[in-house]
Protein backbone atom coordinates (compact mmCIF):
# COMPACT_ATOMS: atom_id res chain seq x y z
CA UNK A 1 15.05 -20.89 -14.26
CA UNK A 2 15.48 -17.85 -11.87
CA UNK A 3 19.02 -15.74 -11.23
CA UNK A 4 20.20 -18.44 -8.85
CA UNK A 5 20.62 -21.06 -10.75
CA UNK A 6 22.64 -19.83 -13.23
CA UNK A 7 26.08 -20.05 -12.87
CA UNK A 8 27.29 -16.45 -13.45
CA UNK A 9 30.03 -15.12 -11.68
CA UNK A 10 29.07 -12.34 -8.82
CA UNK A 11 30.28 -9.62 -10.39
CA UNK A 12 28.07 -10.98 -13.94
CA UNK A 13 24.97 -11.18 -11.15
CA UNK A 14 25.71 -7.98 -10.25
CA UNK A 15 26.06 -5.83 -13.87
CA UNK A 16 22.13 -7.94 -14.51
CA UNK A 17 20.75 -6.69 -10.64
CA UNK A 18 22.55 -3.13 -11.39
CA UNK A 19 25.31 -3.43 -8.90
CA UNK A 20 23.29 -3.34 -5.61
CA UNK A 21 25.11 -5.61 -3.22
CA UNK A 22 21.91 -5.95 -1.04
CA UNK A 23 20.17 -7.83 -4.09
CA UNK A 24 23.05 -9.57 -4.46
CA UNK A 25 22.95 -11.13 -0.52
CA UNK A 26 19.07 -11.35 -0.74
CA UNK A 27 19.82 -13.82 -3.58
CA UNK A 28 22.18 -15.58 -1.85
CA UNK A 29 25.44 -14.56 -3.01
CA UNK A 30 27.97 -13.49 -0.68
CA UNK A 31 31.34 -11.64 -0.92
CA UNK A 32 33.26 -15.11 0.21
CA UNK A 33 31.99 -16.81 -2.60
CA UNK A 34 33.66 -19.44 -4.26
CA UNK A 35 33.32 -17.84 -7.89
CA UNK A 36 35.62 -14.88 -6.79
CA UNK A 37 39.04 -15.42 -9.00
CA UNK A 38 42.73 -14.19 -8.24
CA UNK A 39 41.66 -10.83 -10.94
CA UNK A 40 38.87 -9.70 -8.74
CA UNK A 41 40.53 -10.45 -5.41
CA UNK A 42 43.79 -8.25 -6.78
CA UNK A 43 40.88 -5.50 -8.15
CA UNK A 44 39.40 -5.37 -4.40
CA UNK A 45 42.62 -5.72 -2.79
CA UNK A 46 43.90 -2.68 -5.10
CA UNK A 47 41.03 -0.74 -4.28
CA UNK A 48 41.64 -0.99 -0.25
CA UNK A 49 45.04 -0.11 -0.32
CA UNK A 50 44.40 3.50 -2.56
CA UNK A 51 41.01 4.08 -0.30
CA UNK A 52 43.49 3.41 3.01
CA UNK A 53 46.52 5.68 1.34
CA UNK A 54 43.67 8.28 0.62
CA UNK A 55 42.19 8.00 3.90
CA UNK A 56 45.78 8.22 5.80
CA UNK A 57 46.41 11.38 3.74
CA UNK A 58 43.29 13.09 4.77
CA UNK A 59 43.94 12.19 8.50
CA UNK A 60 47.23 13.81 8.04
CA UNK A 61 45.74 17.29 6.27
CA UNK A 62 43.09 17.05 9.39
CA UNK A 63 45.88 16.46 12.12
CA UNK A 64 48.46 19.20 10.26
CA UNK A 65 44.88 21.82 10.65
CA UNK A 66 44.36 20.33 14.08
CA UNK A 67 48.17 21.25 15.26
CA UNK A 68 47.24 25.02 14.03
CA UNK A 69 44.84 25.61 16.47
CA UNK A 70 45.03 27.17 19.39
CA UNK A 71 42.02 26.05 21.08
CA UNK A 72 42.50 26.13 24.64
CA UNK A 73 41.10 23.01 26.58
CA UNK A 74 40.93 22.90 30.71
CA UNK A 75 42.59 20.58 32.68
CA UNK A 76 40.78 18.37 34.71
CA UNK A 77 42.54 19.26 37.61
CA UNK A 78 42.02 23.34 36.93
CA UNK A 79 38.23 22.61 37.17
CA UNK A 80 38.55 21.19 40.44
CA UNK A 81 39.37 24.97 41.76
CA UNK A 82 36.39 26.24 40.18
CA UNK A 83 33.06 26.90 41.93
CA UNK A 84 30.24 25.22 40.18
CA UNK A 85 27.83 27.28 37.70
CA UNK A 86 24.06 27.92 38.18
CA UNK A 87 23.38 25.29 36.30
CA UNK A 88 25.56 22.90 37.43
CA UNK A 89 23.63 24.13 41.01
CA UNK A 90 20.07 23.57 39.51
CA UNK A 91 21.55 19.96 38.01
CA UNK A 92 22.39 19.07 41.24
CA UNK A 93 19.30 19.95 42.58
CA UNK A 94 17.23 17.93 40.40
CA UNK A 95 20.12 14.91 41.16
CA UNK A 96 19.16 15.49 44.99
CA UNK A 97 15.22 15.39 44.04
CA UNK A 98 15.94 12.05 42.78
CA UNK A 99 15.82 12.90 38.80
CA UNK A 100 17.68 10.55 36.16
CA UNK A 101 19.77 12.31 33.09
CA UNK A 102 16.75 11.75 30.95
CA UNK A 103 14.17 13.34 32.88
CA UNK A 104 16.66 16.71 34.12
CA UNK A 105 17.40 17.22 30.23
CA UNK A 106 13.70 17.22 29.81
CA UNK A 107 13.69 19.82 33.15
CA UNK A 108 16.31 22.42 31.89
CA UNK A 109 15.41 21.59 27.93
CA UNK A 110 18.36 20.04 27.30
CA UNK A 111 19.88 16.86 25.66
CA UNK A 112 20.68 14.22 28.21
CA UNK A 113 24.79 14.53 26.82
CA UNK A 114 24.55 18.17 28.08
CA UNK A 115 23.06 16.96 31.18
CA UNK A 116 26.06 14.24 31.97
CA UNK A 117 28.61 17.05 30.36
CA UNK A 118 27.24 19.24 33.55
CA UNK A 119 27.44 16.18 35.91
CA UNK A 120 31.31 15.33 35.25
CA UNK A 121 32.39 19.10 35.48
CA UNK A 122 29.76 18.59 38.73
CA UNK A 123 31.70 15.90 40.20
CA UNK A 124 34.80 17.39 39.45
CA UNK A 125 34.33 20.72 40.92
CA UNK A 126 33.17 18.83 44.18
CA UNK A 127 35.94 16.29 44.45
CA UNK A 128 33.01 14.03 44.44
CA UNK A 129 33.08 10.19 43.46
CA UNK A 130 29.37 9.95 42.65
CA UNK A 131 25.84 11.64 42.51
CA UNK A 132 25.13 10.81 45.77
CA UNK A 133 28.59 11.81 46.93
CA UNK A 134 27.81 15.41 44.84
CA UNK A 135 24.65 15.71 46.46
CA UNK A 136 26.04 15.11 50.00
CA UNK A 137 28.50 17.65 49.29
CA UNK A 138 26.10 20.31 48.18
CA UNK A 139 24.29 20.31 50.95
CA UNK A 140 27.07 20.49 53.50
CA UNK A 141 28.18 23.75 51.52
CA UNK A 142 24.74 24.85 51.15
CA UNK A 143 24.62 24.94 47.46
CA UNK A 144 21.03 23.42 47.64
CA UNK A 145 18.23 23.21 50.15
C-alpha cells in the first residue's frame, strides 16, 4: 500500500510528507481536491484576506514614505532640450557601426538595461523615432563620423 491509496485528507498527507506542497503534487494531490471541506476552505480563505489586509497596509506605509520624498524626476519633454552625453555619443556610435544592445553593453562594460536606458534618453534628446532615425541625425549634426 503506498501514500496514494490511502484515503487521508490533504492536509493528513501533508502533516506525514512534513508539509511540503511539492511532495504533495508529485503524489498527485492537488489544491482543488475533492477532500478539501467547508473548515479548510474558511481556514485558507481567512488566511488570504489577513495576508491581503497586511499587504494593503504595507503598500500604504511604502506610498505615505514615497509621498515624503523629494526626489526630483525629469520630464520627458525637458530632456528633449538637452544635448546628449559622451556616452550617449559613443552609444550612438556603436548603433551606427551596426552593434545590438547586447554586444555595446559588452563594448562600454555595461548591462544591456543601461545600454537601452542610454538609447531612450538618445532618442529623446534627438527627437528621433528610431536607431536608424538617431543615427541619421547624428551624423547630420556631426556628433559621429
Amino acid at each position: 500500500m503506498t501514500i496514494l491509496d490511502t484515503d487521508l485528507r490533504p492536509v493528513e498527507l501533508a502533516e506525514l510528507v512534513g508539509r511540503n506542497p511539492m511532495t504533495l503534487k508529485r503524489l498527485g494531490w492537488w489544491v482543488d481536491s475533492p477532500h478539501m471541506d467547508a473548515a479548510e476552505r474558511k481556514e485558507i480563505l481567512s488566511r488570504y484576506v489577513d495576508h491581503r489586509r497586511r499587504f494593503e497596509a504595507t503598500a500604504a506605509k511604502r506610498q505615505d514614505r514615497n509621498a515624503e520624498v523629494n526626489a526630483e524626476v525629469v520630464p520627458y519633454e525637458r530632456l528633449r532640450d538637452l544635448e546628449p552625453t559622451k556616452r550617449e555619443i559613443a552609444v550612438l556610435q556603436l548603433i551606427s557601426d551596426g552593434l545590438v544592445n547586447r554586444e555595446i553593453g559588452q563594448r562600454l562594460s555595461v548591462s544591456e538595461e543601461t545600454v537601452k536606458s542610454h538609447v531612450r534618453r538618445l532618442l529623446a534628446k534627438l527627437h528621433a523615432n528610431s536607431r536608424t532615425h538617431a543615427v541619421a541625425i547624428g551624423f547630420r549634426r556631426g556628433l559621429i563620423v
